[in-house]
N, C-alpha and C. Protein backbone atom coordinates (compact mmCIF):
# COMPACT_ATOMS: atom_id res chain seq x y z
N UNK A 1 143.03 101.13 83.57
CA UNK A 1 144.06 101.51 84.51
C UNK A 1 143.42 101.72 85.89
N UNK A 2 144.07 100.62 87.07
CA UNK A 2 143.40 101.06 88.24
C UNK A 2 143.67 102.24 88.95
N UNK A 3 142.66 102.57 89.67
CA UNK A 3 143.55 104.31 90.39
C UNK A 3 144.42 103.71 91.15
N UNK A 4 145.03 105.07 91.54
CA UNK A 4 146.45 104.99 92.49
C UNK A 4 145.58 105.25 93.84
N UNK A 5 146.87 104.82 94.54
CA UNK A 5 146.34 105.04 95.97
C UNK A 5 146.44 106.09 96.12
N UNK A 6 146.91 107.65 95.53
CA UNK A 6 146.66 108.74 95.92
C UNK A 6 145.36 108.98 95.59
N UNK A 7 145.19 108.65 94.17
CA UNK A 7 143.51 109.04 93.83
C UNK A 7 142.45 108.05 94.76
N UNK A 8 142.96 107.03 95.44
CA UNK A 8 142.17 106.40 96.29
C UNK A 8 142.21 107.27 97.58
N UNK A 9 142.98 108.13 98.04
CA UNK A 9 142.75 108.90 99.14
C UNK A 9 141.98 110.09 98.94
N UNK A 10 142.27 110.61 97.41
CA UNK A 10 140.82 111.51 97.54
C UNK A 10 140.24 111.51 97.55
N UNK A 11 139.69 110.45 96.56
CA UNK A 11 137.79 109.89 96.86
C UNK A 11 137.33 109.52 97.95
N UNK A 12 138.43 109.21 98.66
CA UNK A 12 138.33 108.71 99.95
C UNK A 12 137.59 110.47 101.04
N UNK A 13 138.85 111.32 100.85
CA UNK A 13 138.11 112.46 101.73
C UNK A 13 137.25 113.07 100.89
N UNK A 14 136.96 112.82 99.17
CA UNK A 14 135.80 113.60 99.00
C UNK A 14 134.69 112.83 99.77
N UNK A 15 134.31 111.85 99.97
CA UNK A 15 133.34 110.72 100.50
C UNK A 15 132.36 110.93 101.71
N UNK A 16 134.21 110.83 102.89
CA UNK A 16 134.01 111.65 103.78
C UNK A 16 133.66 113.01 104.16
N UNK A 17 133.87 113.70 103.81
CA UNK A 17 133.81 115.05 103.68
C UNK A 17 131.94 115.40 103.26
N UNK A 18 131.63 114.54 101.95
CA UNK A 18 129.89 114.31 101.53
C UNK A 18 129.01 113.99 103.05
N UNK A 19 129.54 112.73 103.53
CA UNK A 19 129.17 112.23 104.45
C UNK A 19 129.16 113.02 106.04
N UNK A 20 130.17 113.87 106.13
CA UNK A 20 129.94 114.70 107.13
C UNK A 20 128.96 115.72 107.00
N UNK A 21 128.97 116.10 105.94
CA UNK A 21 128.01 117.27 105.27
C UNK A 21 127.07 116.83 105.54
N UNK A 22 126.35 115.82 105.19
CA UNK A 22 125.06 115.25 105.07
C UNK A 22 124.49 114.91 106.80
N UNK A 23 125.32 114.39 107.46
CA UNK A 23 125.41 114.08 109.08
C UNK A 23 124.95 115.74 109.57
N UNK A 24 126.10 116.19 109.22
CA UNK A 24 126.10 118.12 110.00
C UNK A 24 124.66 118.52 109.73
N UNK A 25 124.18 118.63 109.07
CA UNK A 25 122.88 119.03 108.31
C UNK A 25 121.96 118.77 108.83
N UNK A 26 121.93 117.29 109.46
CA UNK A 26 120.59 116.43 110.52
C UNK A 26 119.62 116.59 108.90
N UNK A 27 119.71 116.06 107.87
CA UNK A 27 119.30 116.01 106.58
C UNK A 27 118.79 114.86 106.01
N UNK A 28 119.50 113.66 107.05
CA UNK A 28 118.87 112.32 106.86
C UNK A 28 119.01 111.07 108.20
N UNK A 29 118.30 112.96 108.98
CA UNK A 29 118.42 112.43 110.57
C UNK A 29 116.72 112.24 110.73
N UNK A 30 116.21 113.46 110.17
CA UNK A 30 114.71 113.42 110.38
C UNK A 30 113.77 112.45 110.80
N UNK A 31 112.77 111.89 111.84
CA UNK A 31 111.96 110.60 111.83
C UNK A 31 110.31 111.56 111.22
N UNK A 32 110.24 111.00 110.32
CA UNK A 32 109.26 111.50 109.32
C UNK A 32 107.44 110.75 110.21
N UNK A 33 108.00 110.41 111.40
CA UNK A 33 106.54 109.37 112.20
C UNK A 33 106.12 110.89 113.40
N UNK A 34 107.32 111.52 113.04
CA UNK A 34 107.08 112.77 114.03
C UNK A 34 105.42 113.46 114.30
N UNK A 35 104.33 113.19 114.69
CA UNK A 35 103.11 113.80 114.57
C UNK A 35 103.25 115.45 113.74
N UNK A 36 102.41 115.47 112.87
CA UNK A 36 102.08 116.62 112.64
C UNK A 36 102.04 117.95 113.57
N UNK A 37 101.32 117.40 114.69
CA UNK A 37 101.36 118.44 115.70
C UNK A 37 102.39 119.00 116.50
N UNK A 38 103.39 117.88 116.59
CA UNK A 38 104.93 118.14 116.98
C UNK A 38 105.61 119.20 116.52
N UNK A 39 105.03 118.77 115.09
CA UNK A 39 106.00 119.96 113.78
C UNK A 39 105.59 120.93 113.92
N UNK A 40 104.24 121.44 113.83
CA UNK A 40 103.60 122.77 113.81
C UNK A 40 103.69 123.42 114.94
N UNK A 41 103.78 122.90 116.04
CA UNK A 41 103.68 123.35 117.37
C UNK A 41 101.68 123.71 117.69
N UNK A 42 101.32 122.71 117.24
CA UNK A 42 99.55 122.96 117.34
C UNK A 42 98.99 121.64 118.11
N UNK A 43 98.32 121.96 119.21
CA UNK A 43 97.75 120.88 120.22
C UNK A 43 96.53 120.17 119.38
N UNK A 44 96.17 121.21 118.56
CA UNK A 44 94.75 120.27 117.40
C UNK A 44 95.04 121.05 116.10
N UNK A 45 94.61 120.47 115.78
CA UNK A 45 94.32 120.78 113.40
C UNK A 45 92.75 121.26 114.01
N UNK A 46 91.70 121.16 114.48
CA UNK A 46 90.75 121.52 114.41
C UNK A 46 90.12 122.57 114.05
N UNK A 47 91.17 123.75 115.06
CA UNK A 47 90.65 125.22 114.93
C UNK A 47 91.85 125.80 113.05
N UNK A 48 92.19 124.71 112.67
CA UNK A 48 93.30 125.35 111.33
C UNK A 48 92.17 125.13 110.41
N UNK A 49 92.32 126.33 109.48
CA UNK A 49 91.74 126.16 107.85
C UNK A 49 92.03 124.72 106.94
N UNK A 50 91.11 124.48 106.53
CA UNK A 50 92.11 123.12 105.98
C UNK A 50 93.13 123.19 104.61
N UNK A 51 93.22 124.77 104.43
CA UNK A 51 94.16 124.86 103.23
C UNK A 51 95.92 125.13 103.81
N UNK A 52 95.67 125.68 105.56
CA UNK A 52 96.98 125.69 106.36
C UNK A 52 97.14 124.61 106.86
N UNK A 53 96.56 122.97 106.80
CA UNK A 53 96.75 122.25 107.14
C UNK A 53 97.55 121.63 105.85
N UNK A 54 96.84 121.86 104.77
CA UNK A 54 97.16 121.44 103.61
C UNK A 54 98.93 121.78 103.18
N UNK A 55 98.95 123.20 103.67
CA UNK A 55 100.20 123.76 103.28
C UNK A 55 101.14 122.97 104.47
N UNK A 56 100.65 122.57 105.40
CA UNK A 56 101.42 121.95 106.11
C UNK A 56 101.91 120.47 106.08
N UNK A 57 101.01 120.29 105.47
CA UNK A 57 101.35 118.29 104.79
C UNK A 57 102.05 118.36 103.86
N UNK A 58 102.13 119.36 102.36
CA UNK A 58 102.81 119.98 101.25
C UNK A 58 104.23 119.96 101.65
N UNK A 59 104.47 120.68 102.67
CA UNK A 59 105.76 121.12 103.02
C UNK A 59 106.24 119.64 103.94
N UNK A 60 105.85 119.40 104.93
CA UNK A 60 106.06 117.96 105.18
C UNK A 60 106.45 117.08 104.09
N UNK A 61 105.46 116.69 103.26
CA UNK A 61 105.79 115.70 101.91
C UNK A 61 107.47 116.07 101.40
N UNK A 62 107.13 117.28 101.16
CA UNK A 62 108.70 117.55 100.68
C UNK A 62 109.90 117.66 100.83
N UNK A 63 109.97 117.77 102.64
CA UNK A 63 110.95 117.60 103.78
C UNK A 63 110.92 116.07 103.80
N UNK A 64 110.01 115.31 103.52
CA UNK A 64 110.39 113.82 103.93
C UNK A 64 111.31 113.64 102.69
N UNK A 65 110.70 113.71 101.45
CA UNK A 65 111.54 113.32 99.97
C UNK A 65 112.60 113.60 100.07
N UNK A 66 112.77 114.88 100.43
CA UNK A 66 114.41 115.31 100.50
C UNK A 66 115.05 114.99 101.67
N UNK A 67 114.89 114.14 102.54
CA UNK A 67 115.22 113.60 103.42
C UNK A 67 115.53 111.66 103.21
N UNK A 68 114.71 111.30 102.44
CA UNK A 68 114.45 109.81 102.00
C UNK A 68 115.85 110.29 101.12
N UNK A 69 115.78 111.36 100.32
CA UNK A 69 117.22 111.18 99.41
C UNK A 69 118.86 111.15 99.95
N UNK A 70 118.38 112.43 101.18
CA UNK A 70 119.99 112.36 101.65
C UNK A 70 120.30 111.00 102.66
N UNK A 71 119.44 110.34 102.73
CA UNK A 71 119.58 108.69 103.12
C UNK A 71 119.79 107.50 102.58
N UNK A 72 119.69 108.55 100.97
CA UNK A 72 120.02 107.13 100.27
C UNK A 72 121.60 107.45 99.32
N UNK A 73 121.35 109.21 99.51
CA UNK A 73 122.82 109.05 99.27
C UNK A 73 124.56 108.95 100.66
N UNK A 74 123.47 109.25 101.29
CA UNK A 74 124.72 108.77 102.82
C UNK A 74 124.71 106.84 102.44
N UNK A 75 123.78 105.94 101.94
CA UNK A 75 123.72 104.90 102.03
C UNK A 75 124.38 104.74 100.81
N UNK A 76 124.57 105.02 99.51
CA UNK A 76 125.75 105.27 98.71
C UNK A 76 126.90 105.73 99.05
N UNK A 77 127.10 106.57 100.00
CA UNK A 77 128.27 107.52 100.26
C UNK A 77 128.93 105.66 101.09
N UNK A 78 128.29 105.23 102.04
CA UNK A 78 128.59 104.35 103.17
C UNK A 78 129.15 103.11 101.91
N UNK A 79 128.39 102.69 100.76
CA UNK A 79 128.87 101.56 100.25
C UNK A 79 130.22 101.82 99.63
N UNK A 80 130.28 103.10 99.02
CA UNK A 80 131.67 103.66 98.23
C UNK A 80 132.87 103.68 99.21
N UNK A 81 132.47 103.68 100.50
CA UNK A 81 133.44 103.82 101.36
C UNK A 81 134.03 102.21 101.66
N UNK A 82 133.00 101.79 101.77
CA UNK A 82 132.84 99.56 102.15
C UNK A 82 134.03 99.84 100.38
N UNK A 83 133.56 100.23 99.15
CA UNK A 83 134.19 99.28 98.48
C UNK A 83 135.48 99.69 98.50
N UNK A 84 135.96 101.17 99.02
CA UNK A 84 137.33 101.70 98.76
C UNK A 84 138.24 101.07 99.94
N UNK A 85 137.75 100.43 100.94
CA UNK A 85 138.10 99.23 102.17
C UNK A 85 138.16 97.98 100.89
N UNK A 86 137.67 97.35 100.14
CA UNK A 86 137.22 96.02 99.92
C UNK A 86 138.22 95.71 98.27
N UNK A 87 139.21 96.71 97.67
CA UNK A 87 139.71 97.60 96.56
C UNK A 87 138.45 97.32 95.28
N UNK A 88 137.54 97.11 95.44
CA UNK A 88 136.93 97.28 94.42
C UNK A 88 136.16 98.56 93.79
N UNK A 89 136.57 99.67 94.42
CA UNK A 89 136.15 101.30 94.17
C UNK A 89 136.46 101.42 92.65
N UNK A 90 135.64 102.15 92.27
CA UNK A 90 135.55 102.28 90.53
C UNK A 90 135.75 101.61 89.95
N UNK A 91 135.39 100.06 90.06
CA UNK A 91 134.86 99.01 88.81
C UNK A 91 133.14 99.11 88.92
N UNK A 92 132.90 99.03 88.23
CA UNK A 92 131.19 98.80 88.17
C UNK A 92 130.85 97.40 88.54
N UNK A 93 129.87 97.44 89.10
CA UNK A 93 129.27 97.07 89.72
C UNK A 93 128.25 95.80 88.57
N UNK A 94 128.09 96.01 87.63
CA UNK A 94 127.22 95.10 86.46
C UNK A 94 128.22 94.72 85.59
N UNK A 95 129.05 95.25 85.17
CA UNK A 95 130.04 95.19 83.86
C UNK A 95 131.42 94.26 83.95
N UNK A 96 131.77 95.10 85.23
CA UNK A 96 132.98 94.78 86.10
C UNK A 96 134.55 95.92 85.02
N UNK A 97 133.47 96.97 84.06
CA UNK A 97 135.04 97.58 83.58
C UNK A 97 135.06 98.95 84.76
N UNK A 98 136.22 99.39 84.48
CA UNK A 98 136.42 100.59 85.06
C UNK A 98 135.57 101.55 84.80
N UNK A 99 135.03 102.66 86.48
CA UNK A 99 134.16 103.58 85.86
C UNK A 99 135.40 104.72 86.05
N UNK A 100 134.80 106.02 84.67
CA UNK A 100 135.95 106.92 84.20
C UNK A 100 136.15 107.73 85.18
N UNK A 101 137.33 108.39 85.49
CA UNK A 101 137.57 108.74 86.61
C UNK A 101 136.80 110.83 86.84
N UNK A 102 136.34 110.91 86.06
CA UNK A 102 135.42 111.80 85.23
C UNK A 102 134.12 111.62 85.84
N UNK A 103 133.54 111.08 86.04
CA UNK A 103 132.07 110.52 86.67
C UNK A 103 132.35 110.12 87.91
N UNK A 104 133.59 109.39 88.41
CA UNK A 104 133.91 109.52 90.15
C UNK A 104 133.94 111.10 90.66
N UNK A 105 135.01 111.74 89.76
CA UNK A 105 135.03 113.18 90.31
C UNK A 105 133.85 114.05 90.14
N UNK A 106 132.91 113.87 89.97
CA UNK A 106 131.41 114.23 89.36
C UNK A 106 130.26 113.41 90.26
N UNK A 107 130.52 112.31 90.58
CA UNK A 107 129.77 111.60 91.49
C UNK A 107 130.86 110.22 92.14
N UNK A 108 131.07 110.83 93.44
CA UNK A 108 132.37 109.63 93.77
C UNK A 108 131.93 108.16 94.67
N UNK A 109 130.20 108.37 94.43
CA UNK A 109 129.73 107.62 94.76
C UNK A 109 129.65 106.64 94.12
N UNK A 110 129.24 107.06 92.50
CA UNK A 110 129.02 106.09 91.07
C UNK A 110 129.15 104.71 91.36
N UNK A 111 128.35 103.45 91.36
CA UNK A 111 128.66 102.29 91.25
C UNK A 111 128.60 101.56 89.56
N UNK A 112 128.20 102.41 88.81
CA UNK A 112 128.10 101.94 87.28
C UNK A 112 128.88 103.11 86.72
N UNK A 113 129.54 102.15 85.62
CA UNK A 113 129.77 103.48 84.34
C UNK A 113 128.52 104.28 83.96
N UNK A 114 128.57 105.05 83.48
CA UNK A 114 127.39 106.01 82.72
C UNK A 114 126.85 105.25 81.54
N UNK A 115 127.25 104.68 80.81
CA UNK A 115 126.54 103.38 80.07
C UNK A 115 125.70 102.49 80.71
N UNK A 116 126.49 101.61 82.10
CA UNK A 116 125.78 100.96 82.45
C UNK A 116 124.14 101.22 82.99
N UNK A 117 124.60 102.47 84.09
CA UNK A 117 123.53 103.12 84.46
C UNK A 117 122.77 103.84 83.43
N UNK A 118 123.04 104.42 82.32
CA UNK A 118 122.00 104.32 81.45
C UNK A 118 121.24 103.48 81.03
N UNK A 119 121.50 102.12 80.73
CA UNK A 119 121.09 101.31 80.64
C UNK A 119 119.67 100.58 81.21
N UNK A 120 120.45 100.13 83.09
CA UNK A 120 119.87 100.10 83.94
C UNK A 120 118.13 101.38 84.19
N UNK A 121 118.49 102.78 84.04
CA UNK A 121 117.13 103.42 83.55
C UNK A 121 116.66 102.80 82.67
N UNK A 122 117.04 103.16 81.44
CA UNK A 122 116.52 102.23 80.47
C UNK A 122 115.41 101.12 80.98
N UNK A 123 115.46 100.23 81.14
CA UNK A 123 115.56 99.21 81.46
C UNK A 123 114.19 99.17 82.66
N UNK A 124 114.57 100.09 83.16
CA UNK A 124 113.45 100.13 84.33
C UNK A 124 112.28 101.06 83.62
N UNK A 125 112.49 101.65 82.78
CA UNK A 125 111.33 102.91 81.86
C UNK A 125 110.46 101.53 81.33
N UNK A 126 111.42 101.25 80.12
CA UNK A 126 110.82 100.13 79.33
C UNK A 126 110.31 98.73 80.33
N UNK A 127 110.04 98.56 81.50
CA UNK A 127 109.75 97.55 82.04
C UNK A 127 108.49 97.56 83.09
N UNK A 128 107.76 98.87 82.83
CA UNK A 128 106.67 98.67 83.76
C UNK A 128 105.32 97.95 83.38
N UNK A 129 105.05 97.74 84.95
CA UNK A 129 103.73 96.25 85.01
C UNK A 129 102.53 96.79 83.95
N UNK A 130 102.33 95.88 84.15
CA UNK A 130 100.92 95.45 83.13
C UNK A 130 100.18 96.66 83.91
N UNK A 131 99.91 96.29 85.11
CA UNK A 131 98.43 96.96 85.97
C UNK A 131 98.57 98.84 86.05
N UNK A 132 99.73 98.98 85.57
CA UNK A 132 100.24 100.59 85.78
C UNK A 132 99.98 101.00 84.24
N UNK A 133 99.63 100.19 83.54
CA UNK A 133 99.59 100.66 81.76
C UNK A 133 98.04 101.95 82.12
N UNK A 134 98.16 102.95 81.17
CA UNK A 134 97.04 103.42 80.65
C UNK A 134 96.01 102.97 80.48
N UNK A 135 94.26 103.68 80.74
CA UNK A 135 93.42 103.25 80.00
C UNK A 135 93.24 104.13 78.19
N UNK A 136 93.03 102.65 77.69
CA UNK A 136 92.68 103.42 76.49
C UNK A 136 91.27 104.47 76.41
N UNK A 137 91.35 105.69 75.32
CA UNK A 137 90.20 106.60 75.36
C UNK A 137 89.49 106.28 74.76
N UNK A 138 89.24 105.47 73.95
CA UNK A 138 88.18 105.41 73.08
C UNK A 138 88.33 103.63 72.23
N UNK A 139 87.12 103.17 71.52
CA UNK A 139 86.66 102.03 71.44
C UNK A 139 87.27 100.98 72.92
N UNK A 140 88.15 100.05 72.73
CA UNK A 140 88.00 99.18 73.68
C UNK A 140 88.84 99.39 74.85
N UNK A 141 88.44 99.37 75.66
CA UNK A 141 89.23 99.88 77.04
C UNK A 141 89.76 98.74 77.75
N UNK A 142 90.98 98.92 77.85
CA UNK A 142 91.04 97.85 79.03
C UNK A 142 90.89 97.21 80.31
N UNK A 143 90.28 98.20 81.28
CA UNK A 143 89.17 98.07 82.22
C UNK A 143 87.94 97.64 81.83
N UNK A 144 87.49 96.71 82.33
CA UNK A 144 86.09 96.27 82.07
C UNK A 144 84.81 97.17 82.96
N UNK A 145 85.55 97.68 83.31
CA UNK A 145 84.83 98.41 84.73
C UNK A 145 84.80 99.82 83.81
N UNK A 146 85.30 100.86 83.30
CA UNK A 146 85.38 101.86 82.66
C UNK A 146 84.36 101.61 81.57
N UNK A 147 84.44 100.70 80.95
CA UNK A 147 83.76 100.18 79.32
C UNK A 147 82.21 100.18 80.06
N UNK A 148 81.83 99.37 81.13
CA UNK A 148 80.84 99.61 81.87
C UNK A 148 79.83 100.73 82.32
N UNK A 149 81.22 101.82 82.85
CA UNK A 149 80.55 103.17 82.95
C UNK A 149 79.96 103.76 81.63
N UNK A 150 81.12 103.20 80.64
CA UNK A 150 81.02 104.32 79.53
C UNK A 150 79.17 103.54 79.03
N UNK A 151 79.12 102.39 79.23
CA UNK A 151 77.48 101.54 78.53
C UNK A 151 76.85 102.56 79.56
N UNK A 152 76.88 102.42 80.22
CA UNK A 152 76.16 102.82 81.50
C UNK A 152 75.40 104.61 80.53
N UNK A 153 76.51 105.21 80.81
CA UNK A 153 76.06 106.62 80.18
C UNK A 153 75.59 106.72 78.84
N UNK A 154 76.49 105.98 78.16
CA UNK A 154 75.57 105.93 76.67
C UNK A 154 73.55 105.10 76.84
N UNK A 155 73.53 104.35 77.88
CA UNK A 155 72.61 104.10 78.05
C UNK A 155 71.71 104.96 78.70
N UNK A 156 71.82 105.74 80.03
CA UNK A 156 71.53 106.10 80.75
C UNK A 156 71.65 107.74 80.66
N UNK A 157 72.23 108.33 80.10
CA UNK A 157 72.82 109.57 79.95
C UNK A 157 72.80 109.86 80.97
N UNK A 158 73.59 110.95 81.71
CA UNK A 158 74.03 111.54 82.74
C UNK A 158 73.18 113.16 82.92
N UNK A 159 73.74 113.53 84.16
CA UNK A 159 72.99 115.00 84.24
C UNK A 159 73.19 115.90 83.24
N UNK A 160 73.97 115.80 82.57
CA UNK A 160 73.77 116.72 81.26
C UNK A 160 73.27 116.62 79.91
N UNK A 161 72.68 115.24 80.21
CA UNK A 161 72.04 114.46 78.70
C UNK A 161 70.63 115.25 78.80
N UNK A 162 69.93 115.13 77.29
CA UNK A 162 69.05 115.49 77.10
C UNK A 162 67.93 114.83 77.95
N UNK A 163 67.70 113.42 77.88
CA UNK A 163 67.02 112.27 78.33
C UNK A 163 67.13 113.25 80.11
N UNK A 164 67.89 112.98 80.47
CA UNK A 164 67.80 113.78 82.24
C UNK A 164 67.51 114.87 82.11
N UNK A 165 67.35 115.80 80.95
CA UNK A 165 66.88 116.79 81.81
C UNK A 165 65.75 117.04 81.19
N UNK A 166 64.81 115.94 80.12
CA UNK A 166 63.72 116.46 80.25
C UNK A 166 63.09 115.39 80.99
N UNK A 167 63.77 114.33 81.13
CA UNK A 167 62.94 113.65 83.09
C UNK A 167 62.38 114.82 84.01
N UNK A 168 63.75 115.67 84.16
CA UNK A 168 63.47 116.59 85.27
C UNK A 168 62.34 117.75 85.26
N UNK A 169 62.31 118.09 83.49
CA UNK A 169 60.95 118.74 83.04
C UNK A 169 59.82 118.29 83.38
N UNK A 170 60.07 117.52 82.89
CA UNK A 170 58.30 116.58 83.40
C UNK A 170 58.22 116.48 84.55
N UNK A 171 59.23 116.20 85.49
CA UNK A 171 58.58 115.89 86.91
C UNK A 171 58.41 117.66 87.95
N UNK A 172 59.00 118.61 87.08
CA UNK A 172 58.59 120.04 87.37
C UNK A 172 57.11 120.45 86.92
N UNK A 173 56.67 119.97 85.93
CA UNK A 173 55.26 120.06 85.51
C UNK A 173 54.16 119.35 86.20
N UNK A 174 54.73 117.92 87.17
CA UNK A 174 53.55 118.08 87.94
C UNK A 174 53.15 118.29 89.00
């Protein structure tokens, strides 16, 4: 059942209404190229500890993220608006069935049913690259470069092997 044009006018001002919110806020106004020193109000990092510099990149990092988000949901908010212009508002977007009007009023952005977009996660979990896999811990590794280190130390033992530290004995004795 398609919505009515009344329920198309609410989604319509819930949309708007998101979208002003998000504007009012200056929330995904931020230019994240802003110098550090801008932000802090500090002419140098020099004379700062580097753990108040630290706390200051921390908090930065996290003002950008939450800033990258309310930009991508104003950029959702902006397409929901294109499709409620275009009447294709609450069909999905992969499927083409109706999304429930339950998950619009819950997110009136939604471009998938909750199936679909489950899915779609899905989908992206189960699909990462080769080069992002784990190394294995033990017998064969899949780095050739790790398997290397590991010859390396079984050969060589390290500063805490026996072999190094009675090198270091002997060369204290003469």
């Amino acid at each position: 059942m398609a919505l009515s044009k009344e329920e198309l006018q609410h989604f319509k001002k819930q949309l708007l209404a998101q979208k002003k919110d998000l504007l009012d806020s200056g929330a995904a106004k931020h230019d994240e190229y802003i110098a550090l020193a801008d932000e802090t109000g500090e002419l140098t990092s020099y004379d700062n500890h580097f753990a108040d510099m630290a706390t200051e990149l921390d908090q930065r990092e996290k003002d950008i993220t939450l800033e990258d988000a309310a930009r991508e949901r104003l950029s959702l908010i902006n397409m929901a608006l294109d499709r409620i212009r275009e009447g294709t508002y609450g069909v999905c977007v992969d499927t083409g069935e109706e999304i429930d009007k339950e998950r619009l009023e819950a997110i009136p952005y939604a471009i998938r049913t909750k199936e679909a977009q489950d899915q779609l996660e899905s989908n992206k979990e189960n699909s990462r690259p080769d080069d992002e896999a784990s190394f294995e811990t033990s017998g064969n590794r899949v780095d050739d470069r790790i398997r290397t280190a590991d010859d390396l130390q079984r050969e060589h033992g390290n500063s805490t092997s026996e072999t190094y530290l009675q090198e270091d004995s002997e060369d204290n004795d003469d």
